[in-house]
PDB file of N, CA and C in Angstrom:
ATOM      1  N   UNK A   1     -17.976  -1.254  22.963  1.00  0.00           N
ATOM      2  CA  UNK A   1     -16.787  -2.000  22.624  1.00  0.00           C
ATOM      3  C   UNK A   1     -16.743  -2.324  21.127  1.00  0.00           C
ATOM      4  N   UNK A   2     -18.040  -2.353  20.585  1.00  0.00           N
ATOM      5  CA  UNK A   2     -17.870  -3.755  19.337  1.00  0.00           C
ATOM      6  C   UNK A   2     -17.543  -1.883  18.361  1.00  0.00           C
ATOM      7  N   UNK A   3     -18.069  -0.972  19.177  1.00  0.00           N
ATOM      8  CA  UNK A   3     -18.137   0.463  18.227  1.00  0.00           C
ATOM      9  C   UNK A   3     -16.494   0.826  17.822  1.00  0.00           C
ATOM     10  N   UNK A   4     -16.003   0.873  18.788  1.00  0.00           N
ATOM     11  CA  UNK A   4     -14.374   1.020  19.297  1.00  0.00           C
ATOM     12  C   UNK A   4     -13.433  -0.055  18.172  1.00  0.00           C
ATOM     13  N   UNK A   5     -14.010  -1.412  18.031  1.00  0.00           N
ATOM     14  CA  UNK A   5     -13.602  -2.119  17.310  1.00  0.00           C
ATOM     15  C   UNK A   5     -13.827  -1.976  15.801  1.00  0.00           C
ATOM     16  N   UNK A   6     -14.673  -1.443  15.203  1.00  0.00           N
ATOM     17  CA  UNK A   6     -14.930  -1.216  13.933  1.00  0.00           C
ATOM     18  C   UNK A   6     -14.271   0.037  13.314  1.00  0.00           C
ATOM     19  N   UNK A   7     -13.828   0.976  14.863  1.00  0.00           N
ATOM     20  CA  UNK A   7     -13.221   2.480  14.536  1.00  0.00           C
ATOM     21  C   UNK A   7     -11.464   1.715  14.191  1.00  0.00           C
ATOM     22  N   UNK A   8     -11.354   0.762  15.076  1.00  0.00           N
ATOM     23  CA  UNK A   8     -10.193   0.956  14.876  1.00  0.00           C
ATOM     24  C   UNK A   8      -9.383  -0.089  13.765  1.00  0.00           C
ATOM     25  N   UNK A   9     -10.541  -1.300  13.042  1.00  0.00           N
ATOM     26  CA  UNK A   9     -10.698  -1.478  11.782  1.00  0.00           C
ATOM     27  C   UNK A   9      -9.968  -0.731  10.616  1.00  0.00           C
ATOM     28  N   UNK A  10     -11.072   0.342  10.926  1.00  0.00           N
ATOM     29  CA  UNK A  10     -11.091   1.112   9.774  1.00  0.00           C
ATOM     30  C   UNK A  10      -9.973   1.783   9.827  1.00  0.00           C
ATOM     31  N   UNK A  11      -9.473   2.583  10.696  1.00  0.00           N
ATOM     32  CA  UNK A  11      -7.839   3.505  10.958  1.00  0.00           C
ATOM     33  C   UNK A  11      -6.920   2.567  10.152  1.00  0.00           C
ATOM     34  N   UNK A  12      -7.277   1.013  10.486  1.00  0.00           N
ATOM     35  CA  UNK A  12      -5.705   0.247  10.126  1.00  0.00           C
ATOM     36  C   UNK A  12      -5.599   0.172   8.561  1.00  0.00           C
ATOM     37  N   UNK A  13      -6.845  -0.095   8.433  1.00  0.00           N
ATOM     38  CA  UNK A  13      -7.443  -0.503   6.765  1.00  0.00           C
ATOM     39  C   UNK A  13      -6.996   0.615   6.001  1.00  0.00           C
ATOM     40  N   UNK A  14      -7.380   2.323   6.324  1.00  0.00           N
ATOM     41  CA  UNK A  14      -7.739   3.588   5.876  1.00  0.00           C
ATOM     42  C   UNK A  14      -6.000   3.697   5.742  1.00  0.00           C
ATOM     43  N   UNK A  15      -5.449   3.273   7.018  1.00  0.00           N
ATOM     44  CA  UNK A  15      -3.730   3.782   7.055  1.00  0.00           C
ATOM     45  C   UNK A  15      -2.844   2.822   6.088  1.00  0.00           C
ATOM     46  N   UNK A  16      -3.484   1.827   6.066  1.00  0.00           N
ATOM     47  CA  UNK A  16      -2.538   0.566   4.655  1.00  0.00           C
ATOM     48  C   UNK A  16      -2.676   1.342   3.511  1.00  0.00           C
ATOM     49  N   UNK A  17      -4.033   2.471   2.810  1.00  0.00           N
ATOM     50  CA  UNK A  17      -4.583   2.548   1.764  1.00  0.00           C
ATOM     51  C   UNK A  17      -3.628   3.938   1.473  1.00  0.00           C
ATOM     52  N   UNK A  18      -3.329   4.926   2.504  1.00  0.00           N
ATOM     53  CA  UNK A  18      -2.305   5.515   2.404  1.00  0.00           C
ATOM     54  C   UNK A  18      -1.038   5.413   2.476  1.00  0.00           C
ATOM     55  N   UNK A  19      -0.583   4.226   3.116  1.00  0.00           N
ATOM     56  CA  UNK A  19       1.227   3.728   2.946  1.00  0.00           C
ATOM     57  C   UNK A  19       0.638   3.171   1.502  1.00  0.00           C
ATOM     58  N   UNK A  20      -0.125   2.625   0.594  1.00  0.00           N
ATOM     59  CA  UNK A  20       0.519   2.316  -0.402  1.00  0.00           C
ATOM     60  C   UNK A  20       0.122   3.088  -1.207  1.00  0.00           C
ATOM     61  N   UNK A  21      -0.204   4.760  -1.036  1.00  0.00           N
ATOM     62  CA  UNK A  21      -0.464   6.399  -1.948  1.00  0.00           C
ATOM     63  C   UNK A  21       1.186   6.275  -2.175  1.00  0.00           C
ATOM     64  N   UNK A  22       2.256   5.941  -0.975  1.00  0.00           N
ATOM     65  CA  UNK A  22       3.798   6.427  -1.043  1.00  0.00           C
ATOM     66  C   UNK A  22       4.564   5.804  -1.658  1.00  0.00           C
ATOM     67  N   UNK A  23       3.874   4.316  -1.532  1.00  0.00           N
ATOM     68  CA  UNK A  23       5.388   3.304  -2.095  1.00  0.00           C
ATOM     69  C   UNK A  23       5.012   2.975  -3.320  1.00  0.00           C
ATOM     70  N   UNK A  24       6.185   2.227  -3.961  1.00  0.00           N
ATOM     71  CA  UNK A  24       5.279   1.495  -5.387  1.00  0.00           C
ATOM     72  C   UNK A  24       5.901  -0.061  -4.578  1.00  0.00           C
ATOM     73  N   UNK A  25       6.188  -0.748  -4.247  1.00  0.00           N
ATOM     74  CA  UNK A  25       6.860  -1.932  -4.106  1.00  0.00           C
ATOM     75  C   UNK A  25       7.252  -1.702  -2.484  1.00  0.00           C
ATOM     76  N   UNK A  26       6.638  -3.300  -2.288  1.00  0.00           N
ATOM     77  CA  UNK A  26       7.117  -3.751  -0.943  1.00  0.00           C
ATOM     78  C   UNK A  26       8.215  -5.037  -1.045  1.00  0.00           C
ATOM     79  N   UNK A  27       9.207  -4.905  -0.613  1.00  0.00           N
ATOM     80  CA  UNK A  27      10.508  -6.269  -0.501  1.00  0.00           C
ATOM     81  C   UNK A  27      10.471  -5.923   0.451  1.00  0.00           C
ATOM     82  N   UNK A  28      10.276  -7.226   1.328  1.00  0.00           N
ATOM     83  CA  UNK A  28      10.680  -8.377   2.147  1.00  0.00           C
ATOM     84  C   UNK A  28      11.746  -9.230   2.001  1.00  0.00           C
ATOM     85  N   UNK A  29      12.308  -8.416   3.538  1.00  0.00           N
ATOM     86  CA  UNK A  29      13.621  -9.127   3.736  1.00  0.00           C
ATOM     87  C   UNK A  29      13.809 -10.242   4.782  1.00  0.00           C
ATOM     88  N   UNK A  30      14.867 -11.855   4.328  1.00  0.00           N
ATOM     89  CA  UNK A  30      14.105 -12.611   5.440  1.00  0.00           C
ATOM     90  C   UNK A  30      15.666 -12.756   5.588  1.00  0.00           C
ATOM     91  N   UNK A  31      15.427 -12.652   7.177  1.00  0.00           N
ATOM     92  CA  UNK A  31      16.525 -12.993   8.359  1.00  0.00           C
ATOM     93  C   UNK A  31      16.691 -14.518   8.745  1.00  0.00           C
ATOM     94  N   UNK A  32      17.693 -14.406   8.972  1.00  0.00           N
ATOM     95  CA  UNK A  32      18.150 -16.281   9.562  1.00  0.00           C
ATOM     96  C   UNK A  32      18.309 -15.960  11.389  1.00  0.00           C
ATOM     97  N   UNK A  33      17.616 -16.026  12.240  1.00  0.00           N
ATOM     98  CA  UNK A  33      17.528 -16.079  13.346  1.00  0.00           C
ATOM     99  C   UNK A  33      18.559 -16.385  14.036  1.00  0.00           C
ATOM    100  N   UNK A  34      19.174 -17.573  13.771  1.00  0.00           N
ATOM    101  CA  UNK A  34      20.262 -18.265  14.562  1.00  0.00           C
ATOM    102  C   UNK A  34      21.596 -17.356  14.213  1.00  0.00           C
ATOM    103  N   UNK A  35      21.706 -16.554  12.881  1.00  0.00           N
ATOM    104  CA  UNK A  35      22.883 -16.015  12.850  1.00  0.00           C
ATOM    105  C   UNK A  35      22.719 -14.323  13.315  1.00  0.00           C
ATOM    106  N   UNK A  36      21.350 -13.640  14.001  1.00  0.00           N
ATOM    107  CA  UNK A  36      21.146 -12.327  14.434  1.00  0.00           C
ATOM    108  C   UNK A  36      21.715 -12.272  15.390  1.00  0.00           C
ATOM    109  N   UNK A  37      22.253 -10.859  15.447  1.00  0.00           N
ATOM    110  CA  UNK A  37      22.922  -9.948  16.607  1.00  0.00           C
ATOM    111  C   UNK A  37      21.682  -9.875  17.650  1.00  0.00           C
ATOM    112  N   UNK A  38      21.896  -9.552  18.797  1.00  0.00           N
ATOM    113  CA  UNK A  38      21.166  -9.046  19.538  1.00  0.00           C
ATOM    114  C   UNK A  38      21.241  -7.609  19.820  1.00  0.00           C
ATOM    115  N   UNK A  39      20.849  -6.531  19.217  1.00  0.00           N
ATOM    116  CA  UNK A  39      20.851  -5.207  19.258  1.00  0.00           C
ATOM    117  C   UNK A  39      20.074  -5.059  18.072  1.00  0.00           C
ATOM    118  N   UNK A  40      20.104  -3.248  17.722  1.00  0.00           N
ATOM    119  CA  UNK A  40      19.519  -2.703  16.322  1.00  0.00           C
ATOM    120  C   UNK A  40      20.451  -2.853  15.754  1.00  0.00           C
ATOM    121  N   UNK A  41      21.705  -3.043  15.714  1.00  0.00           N
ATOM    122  CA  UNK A  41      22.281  -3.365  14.498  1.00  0.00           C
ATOM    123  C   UNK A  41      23.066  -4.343  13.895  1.00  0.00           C
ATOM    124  N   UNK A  42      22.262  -5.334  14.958  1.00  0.00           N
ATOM    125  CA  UNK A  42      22.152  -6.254  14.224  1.00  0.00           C
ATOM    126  C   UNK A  42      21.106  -6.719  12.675  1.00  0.00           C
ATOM    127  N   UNK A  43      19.979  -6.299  12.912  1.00  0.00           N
ATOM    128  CA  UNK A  43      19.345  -5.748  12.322  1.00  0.00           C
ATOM    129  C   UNK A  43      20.214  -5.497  10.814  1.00  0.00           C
ATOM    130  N   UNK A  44      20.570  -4.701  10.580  1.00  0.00           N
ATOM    131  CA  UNK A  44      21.485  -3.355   9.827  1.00  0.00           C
ATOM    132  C   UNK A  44      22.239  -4.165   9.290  1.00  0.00           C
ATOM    133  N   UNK A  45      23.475  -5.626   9.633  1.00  0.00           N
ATOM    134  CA  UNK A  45      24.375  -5.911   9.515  1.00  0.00           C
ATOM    135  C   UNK A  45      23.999  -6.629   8.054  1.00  0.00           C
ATOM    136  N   UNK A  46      24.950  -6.524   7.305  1.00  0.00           N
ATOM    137  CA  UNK A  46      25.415  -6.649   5.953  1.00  0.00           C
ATOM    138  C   UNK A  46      25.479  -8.236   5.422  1.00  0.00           C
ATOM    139  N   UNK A  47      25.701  -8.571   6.875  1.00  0.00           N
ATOM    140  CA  UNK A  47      25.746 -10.374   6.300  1.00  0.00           C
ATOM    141  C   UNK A  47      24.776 -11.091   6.580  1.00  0.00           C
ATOM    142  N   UNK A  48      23.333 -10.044   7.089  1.00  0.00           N
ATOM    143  CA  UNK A  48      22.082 -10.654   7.330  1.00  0.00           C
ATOM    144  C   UNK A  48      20.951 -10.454   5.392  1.00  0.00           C
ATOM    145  N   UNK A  49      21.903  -9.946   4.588  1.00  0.00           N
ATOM    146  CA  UNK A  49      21.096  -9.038   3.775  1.00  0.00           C
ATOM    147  C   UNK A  49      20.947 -10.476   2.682  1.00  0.00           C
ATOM    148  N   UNK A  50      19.717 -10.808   1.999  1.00  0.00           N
ATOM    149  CA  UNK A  50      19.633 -12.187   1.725  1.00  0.00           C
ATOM    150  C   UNK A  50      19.417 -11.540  -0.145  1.00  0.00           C
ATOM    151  N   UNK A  51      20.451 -12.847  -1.255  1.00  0.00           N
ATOM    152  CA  UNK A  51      20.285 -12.013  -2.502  1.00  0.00           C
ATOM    153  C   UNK A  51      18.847 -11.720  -2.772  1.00  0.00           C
ATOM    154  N   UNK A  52      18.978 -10.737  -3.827  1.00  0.00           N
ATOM    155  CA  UNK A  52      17.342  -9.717  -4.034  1.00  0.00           C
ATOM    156  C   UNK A  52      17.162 -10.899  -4.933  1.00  0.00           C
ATOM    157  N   UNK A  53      17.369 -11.700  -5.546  1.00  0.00           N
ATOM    158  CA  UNK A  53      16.444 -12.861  -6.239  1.00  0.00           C
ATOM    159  C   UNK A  53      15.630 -13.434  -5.481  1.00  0.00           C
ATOM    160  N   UNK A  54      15.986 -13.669  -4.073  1.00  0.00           N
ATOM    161  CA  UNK A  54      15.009 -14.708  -3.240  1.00  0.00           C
ATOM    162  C   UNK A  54      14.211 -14.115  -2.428  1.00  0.00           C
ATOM    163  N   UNK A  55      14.522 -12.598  -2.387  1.00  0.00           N
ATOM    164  CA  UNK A  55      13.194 -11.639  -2.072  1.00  0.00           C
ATOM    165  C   UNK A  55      11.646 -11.422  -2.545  1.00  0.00           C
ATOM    166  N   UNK A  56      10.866 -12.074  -1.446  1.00  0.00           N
ATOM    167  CA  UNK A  56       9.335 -11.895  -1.953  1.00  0.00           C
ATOM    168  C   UNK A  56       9.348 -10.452  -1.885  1.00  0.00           C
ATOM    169  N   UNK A  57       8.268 -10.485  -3.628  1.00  0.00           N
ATOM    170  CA  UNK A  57       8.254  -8.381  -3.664  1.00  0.00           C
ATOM    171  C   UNK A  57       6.409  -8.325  -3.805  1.00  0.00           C
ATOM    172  N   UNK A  58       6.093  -7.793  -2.919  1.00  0.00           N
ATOM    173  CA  UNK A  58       4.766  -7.211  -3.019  1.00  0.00           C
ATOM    174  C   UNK A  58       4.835  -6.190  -3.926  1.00  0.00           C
ATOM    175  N   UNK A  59       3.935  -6.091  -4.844  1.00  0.00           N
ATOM    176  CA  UNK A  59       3.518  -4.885  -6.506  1.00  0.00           C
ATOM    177  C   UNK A  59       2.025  -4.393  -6.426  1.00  0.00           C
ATOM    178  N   UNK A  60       0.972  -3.850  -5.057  1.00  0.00           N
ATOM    179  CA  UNK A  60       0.309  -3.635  -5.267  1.00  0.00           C
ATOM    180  C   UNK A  60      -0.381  -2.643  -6.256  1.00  0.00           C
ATOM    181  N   UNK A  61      -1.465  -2.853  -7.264  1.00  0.00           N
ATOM    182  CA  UNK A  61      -2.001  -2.014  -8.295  1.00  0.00           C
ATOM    183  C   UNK A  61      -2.573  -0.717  -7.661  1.00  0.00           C
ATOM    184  N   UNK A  62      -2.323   0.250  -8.388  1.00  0.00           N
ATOM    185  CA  UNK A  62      -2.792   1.955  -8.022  1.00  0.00           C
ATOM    186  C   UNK A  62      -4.000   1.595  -7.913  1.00  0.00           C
ATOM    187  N   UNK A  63      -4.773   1.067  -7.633  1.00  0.00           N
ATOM    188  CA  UNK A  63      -6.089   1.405  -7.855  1.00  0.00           C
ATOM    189  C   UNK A  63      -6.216   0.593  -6.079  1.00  0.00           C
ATOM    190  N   UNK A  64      -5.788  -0.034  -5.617  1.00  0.00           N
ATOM    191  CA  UNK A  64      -5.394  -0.532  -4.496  1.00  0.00           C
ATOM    192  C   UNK A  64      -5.513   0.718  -2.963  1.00  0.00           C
ATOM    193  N   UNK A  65      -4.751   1.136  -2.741  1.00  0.00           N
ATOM    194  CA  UNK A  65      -4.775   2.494  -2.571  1.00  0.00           C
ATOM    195  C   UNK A  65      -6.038   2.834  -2.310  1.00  0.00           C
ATOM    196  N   UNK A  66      -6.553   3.612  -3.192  1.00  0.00           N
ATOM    197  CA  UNK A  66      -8.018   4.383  -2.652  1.00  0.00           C
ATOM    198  C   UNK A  66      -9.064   3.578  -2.012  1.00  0.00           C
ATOM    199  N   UNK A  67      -9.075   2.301  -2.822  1.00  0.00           N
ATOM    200  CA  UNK A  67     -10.132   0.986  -2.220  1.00  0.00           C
ATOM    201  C   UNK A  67     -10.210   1.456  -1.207  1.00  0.00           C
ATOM    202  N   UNK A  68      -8.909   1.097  -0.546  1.00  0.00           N
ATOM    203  CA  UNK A  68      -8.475   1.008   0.802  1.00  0.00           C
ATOM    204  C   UNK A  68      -8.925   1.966   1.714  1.00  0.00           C
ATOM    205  N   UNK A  69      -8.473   2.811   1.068  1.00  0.00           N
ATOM    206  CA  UNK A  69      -8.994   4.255   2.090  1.00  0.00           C
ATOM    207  C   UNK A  69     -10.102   4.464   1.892  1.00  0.00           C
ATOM    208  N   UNK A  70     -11.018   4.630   0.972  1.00  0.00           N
ATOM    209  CA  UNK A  70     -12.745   4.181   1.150  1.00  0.00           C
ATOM    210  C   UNK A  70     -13.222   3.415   1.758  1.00  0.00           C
ATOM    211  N   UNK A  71     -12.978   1.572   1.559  1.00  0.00           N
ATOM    212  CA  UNK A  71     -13.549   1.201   2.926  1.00  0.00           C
ATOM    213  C   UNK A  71     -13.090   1.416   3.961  1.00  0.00           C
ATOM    214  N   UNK A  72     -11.899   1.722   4.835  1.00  0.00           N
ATOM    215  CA  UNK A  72     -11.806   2.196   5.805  1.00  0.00           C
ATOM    216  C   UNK A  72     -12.160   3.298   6.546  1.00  0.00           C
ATOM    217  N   UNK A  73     -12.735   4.287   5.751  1.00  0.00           N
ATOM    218  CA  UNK A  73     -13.180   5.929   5.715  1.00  0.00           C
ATOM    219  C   UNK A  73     -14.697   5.054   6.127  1.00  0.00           C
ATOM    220  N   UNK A  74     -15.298   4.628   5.250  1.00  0.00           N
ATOM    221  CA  UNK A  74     -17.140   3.964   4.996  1.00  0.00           C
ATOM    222  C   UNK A  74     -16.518   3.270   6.769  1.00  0.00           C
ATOM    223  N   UNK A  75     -15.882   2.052   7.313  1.00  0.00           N
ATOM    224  CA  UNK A  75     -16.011   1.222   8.033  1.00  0.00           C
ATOM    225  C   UNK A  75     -15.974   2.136   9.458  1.00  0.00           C
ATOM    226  N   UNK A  76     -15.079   3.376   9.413  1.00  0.00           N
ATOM    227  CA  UNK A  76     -15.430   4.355  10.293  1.00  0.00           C
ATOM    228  C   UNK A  76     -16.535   5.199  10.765  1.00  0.00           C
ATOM    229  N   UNK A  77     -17.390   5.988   9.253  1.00  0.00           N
ATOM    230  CA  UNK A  77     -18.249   6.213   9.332  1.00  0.00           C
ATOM    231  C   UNK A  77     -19.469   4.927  10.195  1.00  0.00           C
ATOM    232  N   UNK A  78     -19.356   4.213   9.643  1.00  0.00           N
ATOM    233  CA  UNK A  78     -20.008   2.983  10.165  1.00  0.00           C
ATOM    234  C   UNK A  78     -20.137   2.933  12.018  1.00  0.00           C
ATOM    235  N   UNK A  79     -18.440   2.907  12.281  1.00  0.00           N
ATOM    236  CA  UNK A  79     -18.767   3.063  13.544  1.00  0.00           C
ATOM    237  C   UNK A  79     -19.123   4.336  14.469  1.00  0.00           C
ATOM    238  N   UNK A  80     -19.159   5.028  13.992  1.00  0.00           N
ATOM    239  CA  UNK A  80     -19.914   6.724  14.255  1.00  0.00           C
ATOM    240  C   UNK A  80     -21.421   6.356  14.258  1.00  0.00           C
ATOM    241  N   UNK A  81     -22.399   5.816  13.176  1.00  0.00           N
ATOM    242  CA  UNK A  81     -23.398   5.520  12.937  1.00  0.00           C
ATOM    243  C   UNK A  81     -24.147   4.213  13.890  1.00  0.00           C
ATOM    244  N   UNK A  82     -23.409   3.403  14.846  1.00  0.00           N
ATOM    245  CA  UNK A  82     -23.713   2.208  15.508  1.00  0.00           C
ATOM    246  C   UNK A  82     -24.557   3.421  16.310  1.00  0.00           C
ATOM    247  N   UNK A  83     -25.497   2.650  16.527  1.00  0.00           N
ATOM    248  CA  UNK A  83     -26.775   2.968  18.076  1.00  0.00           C
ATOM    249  C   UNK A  83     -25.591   2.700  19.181  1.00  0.00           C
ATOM    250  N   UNK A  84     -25.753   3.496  20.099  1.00  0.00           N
ATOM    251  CA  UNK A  84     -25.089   3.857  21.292  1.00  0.00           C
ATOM    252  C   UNK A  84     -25.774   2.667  22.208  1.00  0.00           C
ATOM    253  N   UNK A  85     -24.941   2.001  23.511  1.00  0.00           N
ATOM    254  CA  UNK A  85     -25.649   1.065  23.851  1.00  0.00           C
ATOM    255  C   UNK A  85     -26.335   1.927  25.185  1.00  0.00           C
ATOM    256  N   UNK A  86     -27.341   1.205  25.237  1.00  0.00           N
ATOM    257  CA  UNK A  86     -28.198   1.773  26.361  1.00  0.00           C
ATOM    258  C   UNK A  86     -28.203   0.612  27.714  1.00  0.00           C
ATOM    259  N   UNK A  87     -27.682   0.539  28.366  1.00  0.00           N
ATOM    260  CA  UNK A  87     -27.541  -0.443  29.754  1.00  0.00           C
ATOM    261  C   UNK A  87     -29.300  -0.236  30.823  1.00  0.00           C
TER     262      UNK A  87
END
């Protein structure tokens, strides 16, 4: 179990380190609950879209990125390398 848990660590860690190889900038968009549609497009709708001044923007540094995918690559290897349990 605890092996399974360190594999799948690392996938999430290894897969953040490649979504941010693609993007340069993350904005976050924040919804008002009480005024959402109930469907996907609500979602979509134009009068949920909040001004880009009051948007938190994530700017992670290039160097961010590979970290990422190294320890997650190492935290995998890791769980490949656990002693197998013996019952």
């Amino acid at each position: 179990m605890i092996r399974a848990s360190f594999f799948a660590a690392g996938v999430f860690v290894a897969l953040w380190g490649v979504s941010f190889l693609t993007i340069d900038k993350l904005v976050l968009n924040k919804v008002d609950d009480k005024n959402r549609d109930q469907g996907f497009r609500g979602m979509l709708a134009s009068s949920q879209i909040v001004e880009r001044e009051s948007r938190p923007v994530i700017d992670p540094p290039e160097w961010m990125a590979f970290s990422l995918m190294s320890i997650g690559t190492v935290t995998m290897l890791y769980s490949a390398a656990l002693p197998k349990r013996h019952d």
